[in-house]
N, C-alpha and C. Protein backbone atom coordinates (compact mmCIF):
# COMPACT_ATOMS: atom_id res chain seq x y z
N UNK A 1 106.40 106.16 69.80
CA UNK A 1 107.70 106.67 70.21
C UNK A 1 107.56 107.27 71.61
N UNK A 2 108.16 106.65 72.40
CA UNK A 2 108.05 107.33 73.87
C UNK A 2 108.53 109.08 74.37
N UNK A 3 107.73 109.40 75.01
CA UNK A 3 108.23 110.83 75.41
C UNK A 3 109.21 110.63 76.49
N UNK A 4 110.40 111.67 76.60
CA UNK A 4 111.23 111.78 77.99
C UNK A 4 110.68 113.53 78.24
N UNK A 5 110.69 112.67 79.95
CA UNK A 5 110.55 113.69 80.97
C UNK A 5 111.28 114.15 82.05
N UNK A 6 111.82 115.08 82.23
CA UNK A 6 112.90 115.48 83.73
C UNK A 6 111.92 115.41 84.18
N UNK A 7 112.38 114.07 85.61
CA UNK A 7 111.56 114.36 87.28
C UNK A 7 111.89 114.10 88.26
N UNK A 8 111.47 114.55 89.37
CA UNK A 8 112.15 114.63 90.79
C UNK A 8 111.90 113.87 91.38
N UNK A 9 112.59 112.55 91.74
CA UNK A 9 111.68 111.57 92.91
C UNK A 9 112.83 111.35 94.03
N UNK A 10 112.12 111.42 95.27
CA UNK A 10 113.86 112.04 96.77
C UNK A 10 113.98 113.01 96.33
N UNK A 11 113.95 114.36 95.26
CA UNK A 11 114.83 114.54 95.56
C UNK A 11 116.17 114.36 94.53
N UNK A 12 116.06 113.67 93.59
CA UNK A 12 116.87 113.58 92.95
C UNK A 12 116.33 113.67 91.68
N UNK A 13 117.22 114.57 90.64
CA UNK A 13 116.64 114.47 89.11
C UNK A 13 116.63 113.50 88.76
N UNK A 14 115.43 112.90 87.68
CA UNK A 14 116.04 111.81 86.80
C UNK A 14 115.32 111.94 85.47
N UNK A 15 115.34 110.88 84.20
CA UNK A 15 114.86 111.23 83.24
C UNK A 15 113.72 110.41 83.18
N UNK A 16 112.49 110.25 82.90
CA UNK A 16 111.58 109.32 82.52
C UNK A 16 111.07 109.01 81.35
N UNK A 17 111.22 108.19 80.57
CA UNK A 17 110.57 107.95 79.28
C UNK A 17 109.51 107.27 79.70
N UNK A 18 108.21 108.01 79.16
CA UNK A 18 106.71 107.27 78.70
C UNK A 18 106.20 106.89 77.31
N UNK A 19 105.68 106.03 77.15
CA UNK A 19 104.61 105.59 75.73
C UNK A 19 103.61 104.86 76.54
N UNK A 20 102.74 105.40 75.23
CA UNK A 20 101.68 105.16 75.26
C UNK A 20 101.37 103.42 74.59
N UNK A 21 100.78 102.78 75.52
CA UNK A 21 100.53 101.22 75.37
C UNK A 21 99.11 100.42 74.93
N UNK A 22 98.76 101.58 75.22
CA UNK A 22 96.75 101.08 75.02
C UNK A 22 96.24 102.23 75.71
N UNK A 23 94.70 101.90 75.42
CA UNK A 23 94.31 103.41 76.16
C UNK A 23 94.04 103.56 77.40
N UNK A 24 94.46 105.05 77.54
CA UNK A 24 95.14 105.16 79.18
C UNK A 24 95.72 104.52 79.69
N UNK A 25 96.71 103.91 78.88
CA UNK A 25 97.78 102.24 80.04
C UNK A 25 99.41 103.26 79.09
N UNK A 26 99.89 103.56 80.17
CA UNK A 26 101.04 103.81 79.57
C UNK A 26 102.58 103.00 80.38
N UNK A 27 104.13 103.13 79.76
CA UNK A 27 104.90 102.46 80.16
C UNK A 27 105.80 103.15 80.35
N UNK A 28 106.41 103.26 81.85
CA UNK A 28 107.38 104.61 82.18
C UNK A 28 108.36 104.04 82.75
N UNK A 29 109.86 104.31 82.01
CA UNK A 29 111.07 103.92 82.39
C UNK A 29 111.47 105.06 83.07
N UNK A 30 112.14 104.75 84.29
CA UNK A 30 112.71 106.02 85.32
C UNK A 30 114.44 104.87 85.11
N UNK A 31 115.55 105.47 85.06
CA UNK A 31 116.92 104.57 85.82
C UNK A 31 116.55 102.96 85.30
N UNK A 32 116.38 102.15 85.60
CA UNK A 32 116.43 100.86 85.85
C UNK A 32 114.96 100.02 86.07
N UNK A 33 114.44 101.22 86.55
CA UNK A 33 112.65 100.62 86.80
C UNK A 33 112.15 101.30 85.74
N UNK A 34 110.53 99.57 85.73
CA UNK A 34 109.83 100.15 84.61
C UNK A 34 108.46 99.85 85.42
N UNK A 35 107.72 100.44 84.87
CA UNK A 35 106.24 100.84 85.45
C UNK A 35 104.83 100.72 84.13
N UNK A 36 104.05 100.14 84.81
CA UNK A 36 102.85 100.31 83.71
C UNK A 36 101.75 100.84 84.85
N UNK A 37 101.38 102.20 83.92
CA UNK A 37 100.26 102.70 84.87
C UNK A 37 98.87 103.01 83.55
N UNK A 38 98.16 102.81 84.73
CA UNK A 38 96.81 102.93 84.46
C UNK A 38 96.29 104.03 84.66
N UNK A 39 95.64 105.25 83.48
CA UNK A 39 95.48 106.55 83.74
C UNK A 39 93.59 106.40 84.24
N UNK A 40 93.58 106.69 85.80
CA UNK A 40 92.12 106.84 85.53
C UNK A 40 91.51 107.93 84.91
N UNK A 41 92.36 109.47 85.15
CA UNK A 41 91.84 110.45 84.96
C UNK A 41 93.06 111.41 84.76
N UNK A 42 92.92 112.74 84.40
CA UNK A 42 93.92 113.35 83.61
C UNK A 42 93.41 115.35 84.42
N UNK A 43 94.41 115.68 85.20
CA UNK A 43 93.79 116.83 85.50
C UNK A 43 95.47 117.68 85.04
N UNK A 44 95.15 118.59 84.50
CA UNK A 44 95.75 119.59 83.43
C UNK A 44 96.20 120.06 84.98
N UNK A 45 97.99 120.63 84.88
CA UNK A 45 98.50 121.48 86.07
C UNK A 45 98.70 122.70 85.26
N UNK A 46 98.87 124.14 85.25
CA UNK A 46 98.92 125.13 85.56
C UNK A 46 100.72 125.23 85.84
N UNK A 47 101.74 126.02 85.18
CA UNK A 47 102.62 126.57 85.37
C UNK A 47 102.64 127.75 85.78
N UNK A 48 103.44 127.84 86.94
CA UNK A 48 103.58 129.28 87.50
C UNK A 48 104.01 130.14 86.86
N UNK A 49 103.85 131.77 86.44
CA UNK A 49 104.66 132.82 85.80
C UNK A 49 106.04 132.80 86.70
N UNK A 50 106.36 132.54 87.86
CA UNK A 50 107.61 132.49 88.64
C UNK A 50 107.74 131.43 89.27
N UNK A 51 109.02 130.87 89.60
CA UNK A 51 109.15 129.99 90.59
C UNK A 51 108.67 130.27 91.76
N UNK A 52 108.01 129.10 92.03
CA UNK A 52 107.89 129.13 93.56
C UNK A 52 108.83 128.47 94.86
N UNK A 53 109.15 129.45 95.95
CA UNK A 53 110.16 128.54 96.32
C UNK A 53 110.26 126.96 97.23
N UNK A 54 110.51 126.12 97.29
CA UNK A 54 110.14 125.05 97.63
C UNK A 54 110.76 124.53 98.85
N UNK A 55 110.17 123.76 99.66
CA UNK A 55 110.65 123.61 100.99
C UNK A 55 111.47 122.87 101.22
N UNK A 56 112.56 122.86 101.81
CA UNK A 56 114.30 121.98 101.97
C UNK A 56 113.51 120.58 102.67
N UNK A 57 114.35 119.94 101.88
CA UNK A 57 113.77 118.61 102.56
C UNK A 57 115.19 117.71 103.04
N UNK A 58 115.02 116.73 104.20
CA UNK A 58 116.07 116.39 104.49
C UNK A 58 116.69 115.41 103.60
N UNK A 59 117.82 114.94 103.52
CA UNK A 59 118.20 114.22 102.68
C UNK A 59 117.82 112.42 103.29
N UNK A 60 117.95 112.03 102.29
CA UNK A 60 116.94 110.01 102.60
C UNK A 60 118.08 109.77 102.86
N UNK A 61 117.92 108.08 103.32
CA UNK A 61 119.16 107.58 104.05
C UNK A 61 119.48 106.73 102.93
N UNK A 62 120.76 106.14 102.26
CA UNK A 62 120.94 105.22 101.44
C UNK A 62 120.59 104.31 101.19
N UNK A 63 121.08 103.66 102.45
CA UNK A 63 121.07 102.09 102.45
C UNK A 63 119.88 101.60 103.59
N UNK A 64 119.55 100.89 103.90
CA UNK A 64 118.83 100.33 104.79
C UNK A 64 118.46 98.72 105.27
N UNK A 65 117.83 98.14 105.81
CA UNK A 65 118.01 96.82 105.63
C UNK A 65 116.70 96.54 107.12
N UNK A 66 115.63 95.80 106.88
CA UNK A 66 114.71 95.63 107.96
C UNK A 66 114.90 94.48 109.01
N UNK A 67 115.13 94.77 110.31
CA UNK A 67 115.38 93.24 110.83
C UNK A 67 114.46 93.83 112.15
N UNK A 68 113.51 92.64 112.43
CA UNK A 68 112.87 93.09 113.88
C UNK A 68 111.93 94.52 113.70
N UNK A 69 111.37 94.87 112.59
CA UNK A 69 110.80 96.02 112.72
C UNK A 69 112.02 97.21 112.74
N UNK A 70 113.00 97.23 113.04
CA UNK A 70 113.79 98.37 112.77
C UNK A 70 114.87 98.55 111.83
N UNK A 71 114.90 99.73 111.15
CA UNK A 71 115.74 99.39 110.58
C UNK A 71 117.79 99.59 110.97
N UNK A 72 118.48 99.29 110.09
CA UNK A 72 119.15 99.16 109.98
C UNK A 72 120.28 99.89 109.23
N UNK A 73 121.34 100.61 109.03
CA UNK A 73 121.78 101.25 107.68
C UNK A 73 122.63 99.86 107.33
N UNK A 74 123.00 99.81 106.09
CA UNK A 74 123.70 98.62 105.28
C UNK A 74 125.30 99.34 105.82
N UNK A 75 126.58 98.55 105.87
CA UNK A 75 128.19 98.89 105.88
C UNK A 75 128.39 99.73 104.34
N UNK A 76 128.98 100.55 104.52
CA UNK A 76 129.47 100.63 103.47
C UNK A 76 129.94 99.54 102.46
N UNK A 77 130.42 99.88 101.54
CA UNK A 77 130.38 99.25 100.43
C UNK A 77 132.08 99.07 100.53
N UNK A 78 132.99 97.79 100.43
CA UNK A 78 134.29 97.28 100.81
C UNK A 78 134.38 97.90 98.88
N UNK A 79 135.48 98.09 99.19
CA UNK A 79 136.55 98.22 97.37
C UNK A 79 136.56 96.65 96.98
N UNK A 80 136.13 96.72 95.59
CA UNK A 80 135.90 95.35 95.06
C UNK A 80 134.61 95.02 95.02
N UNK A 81 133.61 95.62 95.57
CA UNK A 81 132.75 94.94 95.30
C UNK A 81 131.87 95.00 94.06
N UNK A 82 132.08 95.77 93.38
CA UNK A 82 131.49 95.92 91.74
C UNK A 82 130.38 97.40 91.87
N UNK A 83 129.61 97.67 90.95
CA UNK A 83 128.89 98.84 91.29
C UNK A 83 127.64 98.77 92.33
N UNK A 84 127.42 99.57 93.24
CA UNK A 84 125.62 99.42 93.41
C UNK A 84 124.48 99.30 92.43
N UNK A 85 123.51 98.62 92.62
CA UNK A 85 122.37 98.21 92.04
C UNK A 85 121.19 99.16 93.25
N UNK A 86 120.43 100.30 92.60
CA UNK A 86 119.80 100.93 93.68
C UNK A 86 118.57 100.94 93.44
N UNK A 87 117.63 101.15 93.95
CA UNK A 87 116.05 100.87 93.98
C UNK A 87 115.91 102.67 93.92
N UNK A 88 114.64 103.01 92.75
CA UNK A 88 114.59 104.15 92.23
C UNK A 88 113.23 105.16 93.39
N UNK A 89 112.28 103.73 94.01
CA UNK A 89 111.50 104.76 94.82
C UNK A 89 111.25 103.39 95.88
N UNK A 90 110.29 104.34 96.90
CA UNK A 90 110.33 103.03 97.70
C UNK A 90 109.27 102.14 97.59
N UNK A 91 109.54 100.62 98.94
CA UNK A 91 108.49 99.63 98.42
C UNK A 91 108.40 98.68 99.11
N UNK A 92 108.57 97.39 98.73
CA UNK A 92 108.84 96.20 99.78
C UNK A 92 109.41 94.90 98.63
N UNK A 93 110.37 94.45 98.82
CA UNK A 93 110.89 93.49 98.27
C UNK A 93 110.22 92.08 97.99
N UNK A 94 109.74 92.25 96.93
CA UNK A 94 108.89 90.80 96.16
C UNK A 94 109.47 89.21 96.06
N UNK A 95 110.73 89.76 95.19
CA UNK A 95 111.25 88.61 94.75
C UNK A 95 112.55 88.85 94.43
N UNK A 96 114.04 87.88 95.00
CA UNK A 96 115.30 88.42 94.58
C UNK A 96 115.55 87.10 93.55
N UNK A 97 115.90 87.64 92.66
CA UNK A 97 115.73 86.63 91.44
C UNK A 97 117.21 86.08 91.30
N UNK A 98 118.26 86.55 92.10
CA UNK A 98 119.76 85.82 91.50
C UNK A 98 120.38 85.76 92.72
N UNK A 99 121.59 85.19 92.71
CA UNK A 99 121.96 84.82 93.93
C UNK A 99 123.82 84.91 93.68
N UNK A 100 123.92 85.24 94.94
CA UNK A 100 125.46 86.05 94.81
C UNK A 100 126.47 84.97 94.14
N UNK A 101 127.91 85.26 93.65
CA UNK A 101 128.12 84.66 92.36
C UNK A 101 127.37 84.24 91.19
N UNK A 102 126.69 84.69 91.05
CA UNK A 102 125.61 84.48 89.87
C UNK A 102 126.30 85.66 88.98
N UNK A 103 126.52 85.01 87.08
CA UNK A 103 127.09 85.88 86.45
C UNK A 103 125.13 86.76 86.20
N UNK A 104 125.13 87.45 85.35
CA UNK A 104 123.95 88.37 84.90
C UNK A 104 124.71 89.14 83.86
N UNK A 105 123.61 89.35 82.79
CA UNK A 105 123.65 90.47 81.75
C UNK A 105 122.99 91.72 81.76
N UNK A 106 123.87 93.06 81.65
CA UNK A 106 122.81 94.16 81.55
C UNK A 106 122.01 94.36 80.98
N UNK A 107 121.08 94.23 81.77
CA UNK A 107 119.37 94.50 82.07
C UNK A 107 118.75 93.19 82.32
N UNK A 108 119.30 92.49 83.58
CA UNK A 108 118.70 91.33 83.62
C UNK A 108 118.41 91.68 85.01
N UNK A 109 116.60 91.51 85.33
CA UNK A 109 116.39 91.64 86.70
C UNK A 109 117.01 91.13 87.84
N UNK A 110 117.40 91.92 88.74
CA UNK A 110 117.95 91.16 89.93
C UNK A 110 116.65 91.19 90.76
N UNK A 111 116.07 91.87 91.49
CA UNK A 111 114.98 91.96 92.52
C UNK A 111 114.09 92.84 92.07
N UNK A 112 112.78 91.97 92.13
CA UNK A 112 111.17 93.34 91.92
C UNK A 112 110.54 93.66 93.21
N UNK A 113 110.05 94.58 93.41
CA UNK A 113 109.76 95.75 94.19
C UNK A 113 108.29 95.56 93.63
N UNK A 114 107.63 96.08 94.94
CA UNK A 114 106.54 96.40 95.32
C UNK A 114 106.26 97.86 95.36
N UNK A 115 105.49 98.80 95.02
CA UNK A 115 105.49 99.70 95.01
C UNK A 115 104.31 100.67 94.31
N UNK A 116 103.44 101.56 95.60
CA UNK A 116 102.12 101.92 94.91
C UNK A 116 101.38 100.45 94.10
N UNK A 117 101.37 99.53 94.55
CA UNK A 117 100.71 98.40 93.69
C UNK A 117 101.13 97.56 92.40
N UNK A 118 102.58 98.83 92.21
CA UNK A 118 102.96 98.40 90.90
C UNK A 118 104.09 97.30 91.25
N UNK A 119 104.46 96.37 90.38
CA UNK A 119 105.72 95.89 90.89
C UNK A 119 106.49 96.16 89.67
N UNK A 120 107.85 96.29 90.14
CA UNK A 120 108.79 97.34 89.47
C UNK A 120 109.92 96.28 89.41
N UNK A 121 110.70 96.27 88.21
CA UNK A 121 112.02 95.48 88.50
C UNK A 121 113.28 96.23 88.18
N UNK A 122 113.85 95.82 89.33
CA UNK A 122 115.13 96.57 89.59
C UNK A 122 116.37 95.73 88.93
N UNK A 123 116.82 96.53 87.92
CA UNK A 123 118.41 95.90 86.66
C UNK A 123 119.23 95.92 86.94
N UNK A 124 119.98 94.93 86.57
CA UNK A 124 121.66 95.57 86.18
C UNK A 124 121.79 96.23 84.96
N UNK A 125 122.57 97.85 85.35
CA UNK A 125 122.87 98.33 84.22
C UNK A 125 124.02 97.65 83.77
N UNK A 126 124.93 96.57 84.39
CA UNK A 126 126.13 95.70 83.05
C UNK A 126 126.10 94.32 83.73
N UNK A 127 127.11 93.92 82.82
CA UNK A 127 126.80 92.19 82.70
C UNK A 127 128.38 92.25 83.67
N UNK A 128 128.37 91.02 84.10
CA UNK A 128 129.25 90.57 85.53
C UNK A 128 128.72 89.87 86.28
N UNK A 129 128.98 89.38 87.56
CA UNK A 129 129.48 88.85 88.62
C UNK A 129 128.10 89.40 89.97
N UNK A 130 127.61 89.06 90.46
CA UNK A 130 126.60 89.58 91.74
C UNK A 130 127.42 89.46 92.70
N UNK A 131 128.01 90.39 93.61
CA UNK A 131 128.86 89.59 94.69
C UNK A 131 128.56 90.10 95.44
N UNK A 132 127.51 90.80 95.73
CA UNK A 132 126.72 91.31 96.86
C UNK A 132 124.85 90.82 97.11
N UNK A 133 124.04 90.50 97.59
CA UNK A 133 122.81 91.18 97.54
C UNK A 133 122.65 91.65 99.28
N UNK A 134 121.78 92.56 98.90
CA UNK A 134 121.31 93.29 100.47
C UNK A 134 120.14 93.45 101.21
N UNK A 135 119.36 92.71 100.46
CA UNK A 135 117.69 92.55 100.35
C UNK A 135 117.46 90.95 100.45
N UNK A 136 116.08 91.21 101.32
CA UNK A 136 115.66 89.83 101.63
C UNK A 136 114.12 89.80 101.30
N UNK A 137 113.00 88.66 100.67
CA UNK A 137 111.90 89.19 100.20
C UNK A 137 110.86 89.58 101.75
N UNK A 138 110.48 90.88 101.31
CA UNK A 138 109.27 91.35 102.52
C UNK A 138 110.17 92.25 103.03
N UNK A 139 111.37 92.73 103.26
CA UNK A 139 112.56 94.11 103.19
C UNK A 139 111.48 95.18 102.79
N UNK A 140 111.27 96.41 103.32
CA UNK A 140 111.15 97.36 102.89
C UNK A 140 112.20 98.44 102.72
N UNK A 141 111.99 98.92 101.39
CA UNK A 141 113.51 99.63 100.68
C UNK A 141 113.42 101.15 100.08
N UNK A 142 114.04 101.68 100.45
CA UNK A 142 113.63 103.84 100.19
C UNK A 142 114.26 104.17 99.06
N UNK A 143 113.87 105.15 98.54
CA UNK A 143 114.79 105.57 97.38
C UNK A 143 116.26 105.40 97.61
N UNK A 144 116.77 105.41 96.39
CA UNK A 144 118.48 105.18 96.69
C UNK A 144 119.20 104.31 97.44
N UNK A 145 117.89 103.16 97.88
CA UNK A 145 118.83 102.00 98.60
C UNK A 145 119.48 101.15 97.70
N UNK A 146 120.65 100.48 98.43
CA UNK A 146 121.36 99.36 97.62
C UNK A 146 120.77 97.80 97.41
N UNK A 147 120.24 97.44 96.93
CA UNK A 147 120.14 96.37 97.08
C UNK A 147 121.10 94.90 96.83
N UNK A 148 121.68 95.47 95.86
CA UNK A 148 122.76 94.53 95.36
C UNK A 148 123.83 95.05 94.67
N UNK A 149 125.19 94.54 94.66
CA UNK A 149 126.43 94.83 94.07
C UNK A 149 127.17 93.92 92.93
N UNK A 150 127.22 94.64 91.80
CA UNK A 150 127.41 93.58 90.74
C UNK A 150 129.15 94.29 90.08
N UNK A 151 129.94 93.20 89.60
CA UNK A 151 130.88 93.55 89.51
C UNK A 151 131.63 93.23 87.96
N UNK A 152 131.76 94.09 87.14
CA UNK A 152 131.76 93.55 85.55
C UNK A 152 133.67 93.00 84.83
C-alpha cells in the first residue's frame, strides 16, 4: 500500500504517493508523473523544535519553449483550447507520443521527460481532443511548463 507525502518541488505543494517495489526500488507518483527510484542509501533528517525561516525564492517562469539556445516564453493560452498538460519538474523532452487532434484517454501519456536520469511520463488527467502540443523532442522544460493542451 503506498505512502502519501506533502512536498515542495518550485515551490509548489504537491502530494506524492510512494511504494515500495523491490528492495530499495521504490515508485513515486507526484501530479501526473511517475518515477522509479533506486535507494542507494538512506540518511535519517532531524526535525527542527521550530521553524526555520526559509529564503524567498523567485517565482519560475511557466511556459517556455527552446529555439537557438534561447529560450522563449509560450503565448498565452487562446479560450478554447482545453486544459494545460504541465510537466511537474524539470528536464528535456524524450518523446511526444500524440499528435494534435489526436483523441486520448485520461492517463494516457502524451510526452516523457528526461529528468535526473529518470524518464518520467507526463498524462492527461481526462480523455478528449489534443489541440495543442508545445514541446518538441530535445526541448528543455521547467517546472510548471505547458507542454500540451487537451480539450474534453
Amino acid at each position: 500500500m503506498p505512502a502519501t507525502y506533502e512536498v515542495e518541488v518550485g515551490g509548489q505543494k504537491l502530494t506524492a504517493y510512494v511504494e515500495e517495489v523491490g528492495p530499495n526500488t521504490y515508485k513515486v507518483k507526484i501530479g501526473q508523473s511517475e518515477f522509479v527510484i533506486n535507494v542507494a542509501s538512506i540518511q535519517l533528517l532531524t526535525t527542527p523544535s521550530a521553524p526555520q525561516p526559509q529564503p524567498a525564492t523567485p517565482p519560475l517562469p511557466t511556459t517556455h519553449r527552446e529555439e537557438s539556445e534561447e529560450h522563449i516564453p509560450h503565448k498565452s493560452s487562446e479560450k478554447g483550447e482545453g486544459i494545460p498538460v504541465k510537466v511537474e519538474v524539470p528536464g528535456r523532452v524524450l518523446k511526444v507520443l500524440v499528435k494534435e487532434g489526436q483523441r486520448v484517454k485520461a492517463g494516457e501519456t502524451l510526452v516523457t521527460v528526461e529528468s535526473m536520469k529518470m524518464e518520467l511520463e507526463i498524462k492527461t488527467p481526462i480523455s478528449g481532443v489534443v489541440t495543442k502540443i508545445l514541446v518538441n523532442v530535445g526541448e528543455s522544460v521547467n517546472t510548471g511548463d505547458v507542454v500540451a493542451y487537451v480539450k474534453g
